[in-house]
PDB file of N, CA and C in Angstrom:
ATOM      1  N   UNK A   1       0.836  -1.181   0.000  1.00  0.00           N
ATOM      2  CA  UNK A   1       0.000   0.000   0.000  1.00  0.00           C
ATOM      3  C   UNK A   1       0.882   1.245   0.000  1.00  0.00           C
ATOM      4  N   UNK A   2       0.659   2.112  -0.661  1.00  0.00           N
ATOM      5  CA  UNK A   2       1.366   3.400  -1.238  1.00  0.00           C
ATOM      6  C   UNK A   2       0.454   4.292   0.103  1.00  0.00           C
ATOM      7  N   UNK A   3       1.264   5.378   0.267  1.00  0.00           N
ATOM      8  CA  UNK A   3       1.265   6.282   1.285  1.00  0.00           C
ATOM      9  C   UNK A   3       1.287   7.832   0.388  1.00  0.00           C
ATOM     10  N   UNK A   4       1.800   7.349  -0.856  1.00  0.00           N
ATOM     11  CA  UNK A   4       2.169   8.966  -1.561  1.00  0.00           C
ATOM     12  C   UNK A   4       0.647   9.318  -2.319  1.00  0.00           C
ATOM     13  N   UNK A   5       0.936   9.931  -2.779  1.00  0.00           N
ATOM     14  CA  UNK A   5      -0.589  11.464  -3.146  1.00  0.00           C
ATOM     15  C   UNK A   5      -0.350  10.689  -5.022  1.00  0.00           C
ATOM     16  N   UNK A   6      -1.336  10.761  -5.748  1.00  0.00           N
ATOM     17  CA  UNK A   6      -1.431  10.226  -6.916  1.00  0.00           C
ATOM     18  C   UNK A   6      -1.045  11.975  -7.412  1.00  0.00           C
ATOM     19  N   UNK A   7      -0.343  12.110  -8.206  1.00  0.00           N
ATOM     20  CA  UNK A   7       0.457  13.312  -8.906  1.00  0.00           C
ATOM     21  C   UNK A   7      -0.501  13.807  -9.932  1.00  0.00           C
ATOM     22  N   UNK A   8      -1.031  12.334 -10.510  1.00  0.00           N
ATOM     23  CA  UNK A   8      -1.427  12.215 -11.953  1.00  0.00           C
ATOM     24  C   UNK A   8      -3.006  12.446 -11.758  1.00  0.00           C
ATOM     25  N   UNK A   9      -3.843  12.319 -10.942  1.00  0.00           N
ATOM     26  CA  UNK A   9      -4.968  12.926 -10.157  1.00  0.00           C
ATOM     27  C   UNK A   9      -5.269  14.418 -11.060  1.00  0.00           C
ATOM     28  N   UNK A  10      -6.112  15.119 -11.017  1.00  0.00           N
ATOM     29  CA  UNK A  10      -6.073  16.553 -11.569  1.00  0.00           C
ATOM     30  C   UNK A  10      -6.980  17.080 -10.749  1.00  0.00           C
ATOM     31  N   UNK A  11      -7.339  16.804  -9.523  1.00  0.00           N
ATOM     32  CA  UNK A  11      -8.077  17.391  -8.911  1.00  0.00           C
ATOM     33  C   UNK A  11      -7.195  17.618  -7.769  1.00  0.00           C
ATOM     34  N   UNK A  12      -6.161  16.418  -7.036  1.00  0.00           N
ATOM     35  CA  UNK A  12      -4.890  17.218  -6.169  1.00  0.00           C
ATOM     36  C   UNK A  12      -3.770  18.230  -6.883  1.00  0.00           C
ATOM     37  N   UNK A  13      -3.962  17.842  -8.372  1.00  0.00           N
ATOM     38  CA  UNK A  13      -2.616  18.963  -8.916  1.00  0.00           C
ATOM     39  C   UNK A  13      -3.575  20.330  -8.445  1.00  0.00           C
ATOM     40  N   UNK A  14      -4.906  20.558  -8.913  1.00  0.00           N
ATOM     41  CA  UNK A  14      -5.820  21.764  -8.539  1.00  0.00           C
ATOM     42  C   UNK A  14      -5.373  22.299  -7.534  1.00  0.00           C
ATOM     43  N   UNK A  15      -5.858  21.395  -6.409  1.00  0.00           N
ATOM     44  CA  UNK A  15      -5.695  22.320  -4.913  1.00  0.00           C
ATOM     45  C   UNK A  15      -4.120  22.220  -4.793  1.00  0.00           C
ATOM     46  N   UNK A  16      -3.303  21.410  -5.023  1.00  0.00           N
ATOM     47  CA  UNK A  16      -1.779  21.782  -5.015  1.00  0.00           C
ATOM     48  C   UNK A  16      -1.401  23.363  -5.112  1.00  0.00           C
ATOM     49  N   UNK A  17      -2.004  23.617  -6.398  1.00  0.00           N
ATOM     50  CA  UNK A  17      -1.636  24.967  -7.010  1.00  0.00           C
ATOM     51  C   UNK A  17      -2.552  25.753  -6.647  1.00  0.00           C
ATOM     52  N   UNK A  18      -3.380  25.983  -5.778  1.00  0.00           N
ATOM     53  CA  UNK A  18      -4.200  26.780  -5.266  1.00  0.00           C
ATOM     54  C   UNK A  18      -3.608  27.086  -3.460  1.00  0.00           C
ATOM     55  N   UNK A  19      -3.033  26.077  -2.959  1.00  0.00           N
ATOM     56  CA  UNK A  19      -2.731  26.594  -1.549  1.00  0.00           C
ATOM     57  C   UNK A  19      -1.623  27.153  -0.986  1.00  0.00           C
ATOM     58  N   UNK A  20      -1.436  27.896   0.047  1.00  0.00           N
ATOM     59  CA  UNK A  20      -0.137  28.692   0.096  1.00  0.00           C
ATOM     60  C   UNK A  20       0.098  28.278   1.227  1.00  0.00           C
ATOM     61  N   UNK A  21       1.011  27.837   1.378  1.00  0.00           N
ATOM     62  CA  UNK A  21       1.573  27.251   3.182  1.00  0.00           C
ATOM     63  C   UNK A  21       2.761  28.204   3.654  1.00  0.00           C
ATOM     64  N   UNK A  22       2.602  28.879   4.828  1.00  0.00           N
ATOM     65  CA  UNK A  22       3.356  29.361   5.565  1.00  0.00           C
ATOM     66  C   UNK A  22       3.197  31.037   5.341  1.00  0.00           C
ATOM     67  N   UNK A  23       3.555  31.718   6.296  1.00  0.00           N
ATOM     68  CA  UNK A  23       3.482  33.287   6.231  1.00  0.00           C
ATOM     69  C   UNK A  23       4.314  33.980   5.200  1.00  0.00           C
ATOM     70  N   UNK A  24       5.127  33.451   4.880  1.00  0.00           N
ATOM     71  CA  UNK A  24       6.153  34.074   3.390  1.00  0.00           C
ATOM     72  C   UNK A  24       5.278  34.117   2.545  1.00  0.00           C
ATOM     73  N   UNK A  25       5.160  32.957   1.994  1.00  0.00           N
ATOM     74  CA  UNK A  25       4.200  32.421   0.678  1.00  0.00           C
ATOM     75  C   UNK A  25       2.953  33.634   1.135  1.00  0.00           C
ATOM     76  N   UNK A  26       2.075  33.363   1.758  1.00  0.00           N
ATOM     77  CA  UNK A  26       1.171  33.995   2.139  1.00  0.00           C
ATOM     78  C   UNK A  26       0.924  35.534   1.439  1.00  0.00           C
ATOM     79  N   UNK A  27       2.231  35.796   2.344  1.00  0.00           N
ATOM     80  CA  UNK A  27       2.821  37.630   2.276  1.00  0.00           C
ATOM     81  C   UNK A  27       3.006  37.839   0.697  1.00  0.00           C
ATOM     82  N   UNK A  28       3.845  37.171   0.159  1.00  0.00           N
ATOM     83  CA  UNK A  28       4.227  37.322  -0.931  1.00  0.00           C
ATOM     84  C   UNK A  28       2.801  37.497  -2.337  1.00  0.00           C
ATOM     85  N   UNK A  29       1.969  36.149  -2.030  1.00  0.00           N
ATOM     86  CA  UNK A  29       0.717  36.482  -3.109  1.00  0.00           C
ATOM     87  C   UNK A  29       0.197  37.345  -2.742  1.00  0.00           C
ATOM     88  N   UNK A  30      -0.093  38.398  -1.404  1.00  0.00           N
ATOM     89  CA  UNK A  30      -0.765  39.381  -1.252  1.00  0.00           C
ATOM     90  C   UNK A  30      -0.039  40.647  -1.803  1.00  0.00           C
ATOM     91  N   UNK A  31       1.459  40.309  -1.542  1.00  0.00           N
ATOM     92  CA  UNK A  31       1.907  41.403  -2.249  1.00  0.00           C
ATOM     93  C   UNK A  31       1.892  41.419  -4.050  1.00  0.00           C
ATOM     94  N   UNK A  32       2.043  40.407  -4.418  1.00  0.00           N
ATOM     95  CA  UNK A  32       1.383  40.224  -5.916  1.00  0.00           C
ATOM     96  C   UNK A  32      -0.083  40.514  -5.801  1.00  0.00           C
ATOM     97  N   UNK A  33      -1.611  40.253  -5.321  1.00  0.00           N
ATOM     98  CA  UNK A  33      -2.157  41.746  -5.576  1.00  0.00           C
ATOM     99  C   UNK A  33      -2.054  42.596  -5.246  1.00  0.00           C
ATOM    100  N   UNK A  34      -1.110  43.245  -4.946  1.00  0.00           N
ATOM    101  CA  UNK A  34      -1.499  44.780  -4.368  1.00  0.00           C
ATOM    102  C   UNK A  34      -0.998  45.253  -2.679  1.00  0.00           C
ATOM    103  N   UNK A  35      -1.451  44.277  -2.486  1.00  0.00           N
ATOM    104  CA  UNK A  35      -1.209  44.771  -0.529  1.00  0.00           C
ATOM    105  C   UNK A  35       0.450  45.728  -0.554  1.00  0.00           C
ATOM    106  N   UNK A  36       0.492  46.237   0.352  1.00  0.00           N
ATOM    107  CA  UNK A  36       1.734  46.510   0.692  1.00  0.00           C
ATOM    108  C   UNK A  36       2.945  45.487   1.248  1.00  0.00           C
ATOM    109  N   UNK A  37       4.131  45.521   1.191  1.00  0.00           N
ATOM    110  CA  UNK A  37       5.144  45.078   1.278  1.00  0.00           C
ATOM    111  C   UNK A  37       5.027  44.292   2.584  1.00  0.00           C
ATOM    112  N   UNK A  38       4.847  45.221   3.346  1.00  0.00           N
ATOM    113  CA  UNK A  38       5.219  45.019   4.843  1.00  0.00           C
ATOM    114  C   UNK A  38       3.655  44.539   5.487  1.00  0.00           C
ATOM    115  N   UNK A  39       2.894  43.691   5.104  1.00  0.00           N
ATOM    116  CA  UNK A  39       1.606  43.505   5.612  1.00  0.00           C
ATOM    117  C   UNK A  39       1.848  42.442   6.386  1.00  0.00           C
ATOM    118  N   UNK A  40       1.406  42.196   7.838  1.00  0.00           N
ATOM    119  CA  UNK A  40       1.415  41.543   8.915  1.00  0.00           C
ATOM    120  C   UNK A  40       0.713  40.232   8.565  1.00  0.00           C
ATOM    121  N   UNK A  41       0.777  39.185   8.021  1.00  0.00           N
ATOM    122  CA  UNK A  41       0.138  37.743   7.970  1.00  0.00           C
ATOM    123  C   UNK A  41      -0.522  37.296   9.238  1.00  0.00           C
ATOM    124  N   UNK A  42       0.231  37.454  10.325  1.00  0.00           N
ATOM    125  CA  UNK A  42      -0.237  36.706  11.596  1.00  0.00           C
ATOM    126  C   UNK A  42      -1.327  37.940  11.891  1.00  0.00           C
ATOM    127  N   UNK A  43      -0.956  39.368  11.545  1.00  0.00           N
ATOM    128  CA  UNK A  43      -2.042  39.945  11.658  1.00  0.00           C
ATOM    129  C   UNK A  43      -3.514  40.148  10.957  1.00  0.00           C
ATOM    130  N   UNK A  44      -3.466  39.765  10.250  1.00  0.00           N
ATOM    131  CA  UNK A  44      -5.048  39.360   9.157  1.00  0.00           C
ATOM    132  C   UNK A  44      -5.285  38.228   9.816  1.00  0.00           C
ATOM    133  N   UNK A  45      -4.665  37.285  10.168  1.00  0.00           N
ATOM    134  CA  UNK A  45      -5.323  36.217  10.280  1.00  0.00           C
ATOM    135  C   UNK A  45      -5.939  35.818  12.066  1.00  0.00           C
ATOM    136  N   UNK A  46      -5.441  36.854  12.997  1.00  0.00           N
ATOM    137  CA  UNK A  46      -5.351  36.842  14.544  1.00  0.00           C
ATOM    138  C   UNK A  46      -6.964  38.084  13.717  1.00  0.00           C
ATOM    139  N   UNK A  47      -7.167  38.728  13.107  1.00  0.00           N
ATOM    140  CA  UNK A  47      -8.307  39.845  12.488  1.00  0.00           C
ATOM    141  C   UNK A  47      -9.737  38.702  12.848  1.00  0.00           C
ATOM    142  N   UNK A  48      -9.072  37.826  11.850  1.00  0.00           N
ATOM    143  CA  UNK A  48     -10.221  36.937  11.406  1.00  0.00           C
ATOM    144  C   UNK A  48     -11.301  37.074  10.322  1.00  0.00           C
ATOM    145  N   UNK A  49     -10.590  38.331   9.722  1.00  0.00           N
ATOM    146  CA  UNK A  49     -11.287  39.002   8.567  1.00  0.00           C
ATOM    147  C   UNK A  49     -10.829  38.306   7.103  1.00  0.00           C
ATOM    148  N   UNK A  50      -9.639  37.632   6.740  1.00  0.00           N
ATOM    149  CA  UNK A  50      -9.188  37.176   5.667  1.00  0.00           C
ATOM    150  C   UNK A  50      -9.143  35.546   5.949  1.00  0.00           C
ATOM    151  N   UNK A  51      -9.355  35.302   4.895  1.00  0.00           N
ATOM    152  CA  UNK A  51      -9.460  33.528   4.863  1.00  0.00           C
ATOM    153  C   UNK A  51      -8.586  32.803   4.592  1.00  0.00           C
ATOM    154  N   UNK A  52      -7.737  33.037   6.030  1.00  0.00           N
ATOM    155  CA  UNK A  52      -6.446  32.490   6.508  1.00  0.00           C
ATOM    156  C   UNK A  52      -6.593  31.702   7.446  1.00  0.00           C
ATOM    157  N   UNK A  53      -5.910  30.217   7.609  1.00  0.00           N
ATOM    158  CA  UNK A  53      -6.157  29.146   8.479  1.00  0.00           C
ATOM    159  C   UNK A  53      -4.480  28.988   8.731  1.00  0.00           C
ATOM    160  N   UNK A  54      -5.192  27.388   9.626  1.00  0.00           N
ATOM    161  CA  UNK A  54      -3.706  27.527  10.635  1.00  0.00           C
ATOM    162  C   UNK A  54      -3.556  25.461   9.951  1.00  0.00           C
ATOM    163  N   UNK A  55      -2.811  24.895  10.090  1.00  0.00           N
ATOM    164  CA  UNK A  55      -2.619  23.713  10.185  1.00  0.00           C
ATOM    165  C   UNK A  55      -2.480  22.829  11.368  1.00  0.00           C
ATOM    166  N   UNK A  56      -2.612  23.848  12.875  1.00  0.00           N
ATOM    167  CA  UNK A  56      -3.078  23.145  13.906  1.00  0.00           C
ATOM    168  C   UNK A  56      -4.258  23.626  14.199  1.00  0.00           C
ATOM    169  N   UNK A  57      -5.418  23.937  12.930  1.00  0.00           N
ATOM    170  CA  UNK A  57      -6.449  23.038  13.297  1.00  0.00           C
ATOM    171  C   UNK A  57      -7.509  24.269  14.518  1.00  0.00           C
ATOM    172  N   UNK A  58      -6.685  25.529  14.775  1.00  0.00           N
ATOM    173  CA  UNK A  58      -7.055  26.250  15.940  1.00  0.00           C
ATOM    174  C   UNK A  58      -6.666  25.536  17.249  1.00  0.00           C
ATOM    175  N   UNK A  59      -6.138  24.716  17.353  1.00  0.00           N
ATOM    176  CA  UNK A  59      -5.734  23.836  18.613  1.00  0.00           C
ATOM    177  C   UNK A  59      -4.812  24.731  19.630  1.00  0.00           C
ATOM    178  N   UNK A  60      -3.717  24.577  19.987  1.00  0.00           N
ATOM    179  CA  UNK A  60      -2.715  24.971  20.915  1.00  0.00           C
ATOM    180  C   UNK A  60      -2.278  26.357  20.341  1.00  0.00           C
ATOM    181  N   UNK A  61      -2.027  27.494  20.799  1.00  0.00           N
ATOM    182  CA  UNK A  61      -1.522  28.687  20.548  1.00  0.00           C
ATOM    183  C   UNK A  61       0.024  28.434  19.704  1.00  0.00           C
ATOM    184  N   UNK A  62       0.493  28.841  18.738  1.00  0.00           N
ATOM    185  CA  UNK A  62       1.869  28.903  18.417  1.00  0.00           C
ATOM    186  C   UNK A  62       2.236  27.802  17.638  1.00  0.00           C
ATOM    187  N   UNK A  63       1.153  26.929  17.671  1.00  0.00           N
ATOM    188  CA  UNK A  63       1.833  25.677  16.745  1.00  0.00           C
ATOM    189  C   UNK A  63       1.198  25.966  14.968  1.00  0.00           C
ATOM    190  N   UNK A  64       1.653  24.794  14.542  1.00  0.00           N
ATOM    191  CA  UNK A  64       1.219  25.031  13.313  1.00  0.00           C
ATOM    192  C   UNK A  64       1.830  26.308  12.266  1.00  0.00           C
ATOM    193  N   UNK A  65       1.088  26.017  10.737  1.00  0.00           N
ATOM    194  CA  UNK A  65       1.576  26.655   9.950  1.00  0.00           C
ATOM    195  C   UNK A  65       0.267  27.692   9.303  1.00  0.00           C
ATOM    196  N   UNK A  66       0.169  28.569   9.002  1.00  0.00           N
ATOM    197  CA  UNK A  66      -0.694  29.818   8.230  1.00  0.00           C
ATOM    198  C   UNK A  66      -0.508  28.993   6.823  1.00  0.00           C
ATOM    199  N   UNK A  67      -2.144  28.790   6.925  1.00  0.00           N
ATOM    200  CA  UNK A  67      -2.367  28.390   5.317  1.00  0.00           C
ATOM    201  C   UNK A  67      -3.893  29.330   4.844  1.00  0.00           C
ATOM    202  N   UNK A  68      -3.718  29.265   2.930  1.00  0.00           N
ATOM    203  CA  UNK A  68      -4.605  29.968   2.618  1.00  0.00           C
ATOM    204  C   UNK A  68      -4.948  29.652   1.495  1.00  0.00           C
ATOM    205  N   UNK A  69      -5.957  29.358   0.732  1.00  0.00           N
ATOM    206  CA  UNK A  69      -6.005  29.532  -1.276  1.00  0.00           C
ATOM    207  C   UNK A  69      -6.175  30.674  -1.622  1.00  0.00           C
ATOM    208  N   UNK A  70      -5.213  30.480  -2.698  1.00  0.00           N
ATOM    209  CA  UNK A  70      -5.110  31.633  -3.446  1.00  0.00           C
ATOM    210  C   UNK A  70      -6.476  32.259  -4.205  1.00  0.00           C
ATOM    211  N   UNK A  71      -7.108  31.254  -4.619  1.00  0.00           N
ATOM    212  CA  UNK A  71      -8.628  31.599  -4.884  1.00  0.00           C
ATOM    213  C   UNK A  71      -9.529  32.633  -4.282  1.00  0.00           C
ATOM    214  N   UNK A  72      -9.067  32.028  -2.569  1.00  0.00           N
ATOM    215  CA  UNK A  72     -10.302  32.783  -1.895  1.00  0.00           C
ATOM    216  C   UNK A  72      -9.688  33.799  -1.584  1.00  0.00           C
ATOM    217  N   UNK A  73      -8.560  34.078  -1.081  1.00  0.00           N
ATOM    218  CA  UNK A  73      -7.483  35.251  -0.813  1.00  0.00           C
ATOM    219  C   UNK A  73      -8.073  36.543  -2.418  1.00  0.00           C
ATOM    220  N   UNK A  74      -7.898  35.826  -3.458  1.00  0.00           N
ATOM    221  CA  UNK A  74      -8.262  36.704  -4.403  1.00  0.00           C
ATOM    222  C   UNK A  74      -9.888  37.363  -4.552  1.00  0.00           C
ATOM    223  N   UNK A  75     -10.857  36.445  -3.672  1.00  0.00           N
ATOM    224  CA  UNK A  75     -12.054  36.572  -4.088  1.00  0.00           C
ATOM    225  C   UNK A  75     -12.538  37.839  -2.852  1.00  0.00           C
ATOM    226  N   UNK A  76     -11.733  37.450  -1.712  1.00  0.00           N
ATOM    227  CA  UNK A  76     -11.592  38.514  -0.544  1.00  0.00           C
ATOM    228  C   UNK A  76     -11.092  39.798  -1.241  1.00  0.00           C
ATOM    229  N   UNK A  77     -10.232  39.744  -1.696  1.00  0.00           N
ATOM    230  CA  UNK A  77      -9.447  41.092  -2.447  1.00  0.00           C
ATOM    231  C   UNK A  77     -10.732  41.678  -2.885  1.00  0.00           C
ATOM    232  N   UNK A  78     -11.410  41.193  -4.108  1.00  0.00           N
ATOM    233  CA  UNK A  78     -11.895  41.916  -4.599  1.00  0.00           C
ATOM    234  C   UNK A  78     -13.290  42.077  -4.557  1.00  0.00           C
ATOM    235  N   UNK A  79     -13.738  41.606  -3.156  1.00  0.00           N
ATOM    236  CA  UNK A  79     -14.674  41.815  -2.019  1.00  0.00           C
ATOM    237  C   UNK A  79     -14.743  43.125  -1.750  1.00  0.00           C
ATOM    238  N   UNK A  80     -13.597  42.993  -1.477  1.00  0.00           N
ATOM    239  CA  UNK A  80     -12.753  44.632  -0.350  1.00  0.00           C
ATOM    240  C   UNK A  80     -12.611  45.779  -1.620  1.00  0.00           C
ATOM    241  N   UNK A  81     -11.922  45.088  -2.679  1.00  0.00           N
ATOM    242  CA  UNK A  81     -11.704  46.691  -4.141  1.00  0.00           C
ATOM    243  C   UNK A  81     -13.172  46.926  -4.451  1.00  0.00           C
ATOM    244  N   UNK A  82     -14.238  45.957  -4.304  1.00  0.00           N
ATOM    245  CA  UNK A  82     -15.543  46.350  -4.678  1.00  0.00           C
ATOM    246  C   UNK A  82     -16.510  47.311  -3.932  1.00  0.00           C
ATOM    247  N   UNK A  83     -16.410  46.986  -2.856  1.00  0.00           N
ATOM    248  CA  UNK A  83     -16.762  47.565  -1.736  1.00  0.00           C
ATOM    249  C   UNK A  83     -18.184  46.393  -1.417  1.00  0.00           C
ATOM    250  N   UNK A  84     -18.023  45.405  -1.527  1.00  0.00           N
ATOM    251  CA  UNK A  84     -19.417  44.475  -1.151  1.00  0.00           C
ATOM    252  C   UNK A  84     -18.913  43.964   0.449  1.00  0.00           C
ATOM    253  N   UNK A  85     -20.465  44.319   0.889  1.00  0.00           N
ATOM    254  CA  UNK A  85     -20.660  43.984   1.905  1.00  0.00           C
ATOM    255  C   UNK A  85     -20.406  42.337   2.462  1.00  0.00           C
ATOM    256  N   UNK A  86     -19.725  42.235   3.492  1.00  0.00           N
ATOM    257  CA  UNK A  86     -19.696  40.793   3.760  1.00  0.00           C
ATOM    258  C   UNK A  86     -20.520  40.119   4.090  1.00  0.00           C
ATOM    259  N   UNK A  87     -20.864  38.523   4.015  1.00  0.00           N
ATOM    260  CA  UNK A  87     -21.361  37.877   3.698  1.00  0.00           C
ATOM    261  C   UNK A  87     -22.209  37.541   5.243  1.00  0.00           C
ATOM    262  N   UNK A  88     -21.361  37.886   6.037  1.00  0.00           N
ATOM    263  CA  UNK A  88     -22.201  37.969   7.508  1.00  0.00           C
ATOM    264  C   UNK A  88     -23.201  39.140   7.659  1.00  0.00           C
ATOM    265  N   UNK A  89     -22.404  40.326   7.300  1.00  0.00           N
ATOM    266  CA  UNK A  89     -23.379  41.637   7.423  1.00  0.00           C
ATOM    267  C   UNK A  89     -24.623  41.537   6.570  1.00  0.00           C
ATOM    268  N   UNK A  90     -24.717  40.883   4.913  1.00  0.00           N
ATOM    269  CA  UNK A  90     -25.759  40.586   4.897  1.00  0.00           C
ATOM    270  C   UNK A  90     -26.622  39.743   5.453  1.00  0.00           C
ATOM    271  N   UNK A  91     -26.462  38.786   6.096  1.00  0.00           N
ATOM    272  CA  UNK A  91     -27.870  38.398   6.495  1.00  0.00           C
ATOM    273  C   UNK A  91     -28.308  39.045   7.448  1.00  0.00           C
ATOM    274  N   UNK A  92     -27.389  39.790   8.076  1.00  0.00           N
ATOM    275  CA  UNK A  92     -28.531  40.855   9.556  1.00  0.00           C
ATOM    276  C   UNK A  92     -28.982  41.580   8.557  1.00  0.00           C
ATOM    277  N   UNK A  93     -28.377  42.038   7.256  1.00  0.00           N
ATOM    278  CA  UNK A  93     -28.892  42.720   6.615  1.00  0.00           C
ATOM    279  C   UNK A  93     -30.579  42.428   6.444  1.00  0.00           C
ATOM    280  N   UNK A  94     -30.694  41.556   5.787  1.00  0.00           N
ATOM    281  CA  UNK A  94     -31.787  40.437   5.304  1.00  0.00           C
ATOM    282  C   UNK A  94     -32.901  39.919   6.367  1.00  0.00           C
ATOM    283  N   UNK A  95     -32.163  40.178   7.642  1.00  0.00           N
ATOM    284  CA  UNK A  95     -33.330  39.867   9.337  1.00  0.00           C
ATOM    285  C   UNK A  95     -33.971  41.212   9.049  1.00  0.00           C
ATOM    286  N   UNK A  96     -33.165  42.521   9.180  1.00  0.00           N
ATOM    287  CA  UNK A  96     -33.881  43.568  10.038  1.00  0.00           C
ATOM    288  C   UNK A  96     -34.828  43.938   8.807  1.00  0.00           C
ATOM    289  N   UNK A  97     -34.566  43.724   7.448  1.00  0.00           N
ATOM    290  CA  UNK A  97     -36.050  43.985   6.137  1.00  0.00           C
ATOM    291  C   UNK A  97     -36.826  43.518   6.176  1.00  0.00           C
ATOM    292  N   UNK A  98     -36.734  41.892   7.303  1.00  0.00           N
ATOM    293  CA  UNK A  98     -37.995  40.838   6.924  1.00  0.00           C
ATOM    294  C   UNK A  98     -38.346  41.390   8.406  1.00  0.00           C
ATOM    295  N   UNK A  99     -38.147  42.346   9.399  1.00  0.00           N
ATOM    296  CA  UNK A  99     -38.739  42.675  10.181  1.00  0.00           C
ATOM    297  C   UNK A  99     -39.738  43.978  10.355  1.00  0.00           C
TER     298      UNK A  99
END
């Protein structure tokens, strides 16, 4: 029994090339769209506003690695360049009309 990841798959090459592991990587595609140079990773993601995860899972403070897709990182971007409301604020949106 094989333990390794099928390469030849096209649905793991997908998310392969869609995820960013660690705060460099991270920093770096944000600075390829746009963000500034010096943007805090551990700080967006301690926000809880950008759709940045951890690889422990939220478990123990300090462990683990900052992971993210590049997908949604991009779809956040241009959330924020659009000016659309987030996806939480609408539905209070959507309570207080049906009230």
């Amino acid at each position: 029994m094989s333990t390794q990841h099928d390469t030849d798959d096209p649905q793991v090459e997908r998310f392969a090339g869609d995820l960013l592991v660690g705060a460099d990587a991270i920093r770096v595609f944000l600075v390829h769209l746009g963000m500034p140079a010096d943007t805090d990773v551990y700080y967006l993601k301690r926000a809880g506003r950008w759709p940045i995860g951890s690889t422990n899972g939220g478990g123990r403070k300090g462990g683990g690695k900052l992971i993210a897709s590049k997908r949604r990182l991009i779809r956040h971007a241009e959330e924020i360049t659009r000016g659309a409301v987030p996806r939480k604020r609408r539905a209070d949106q959507r309570e207080l009309r049906a009230e």
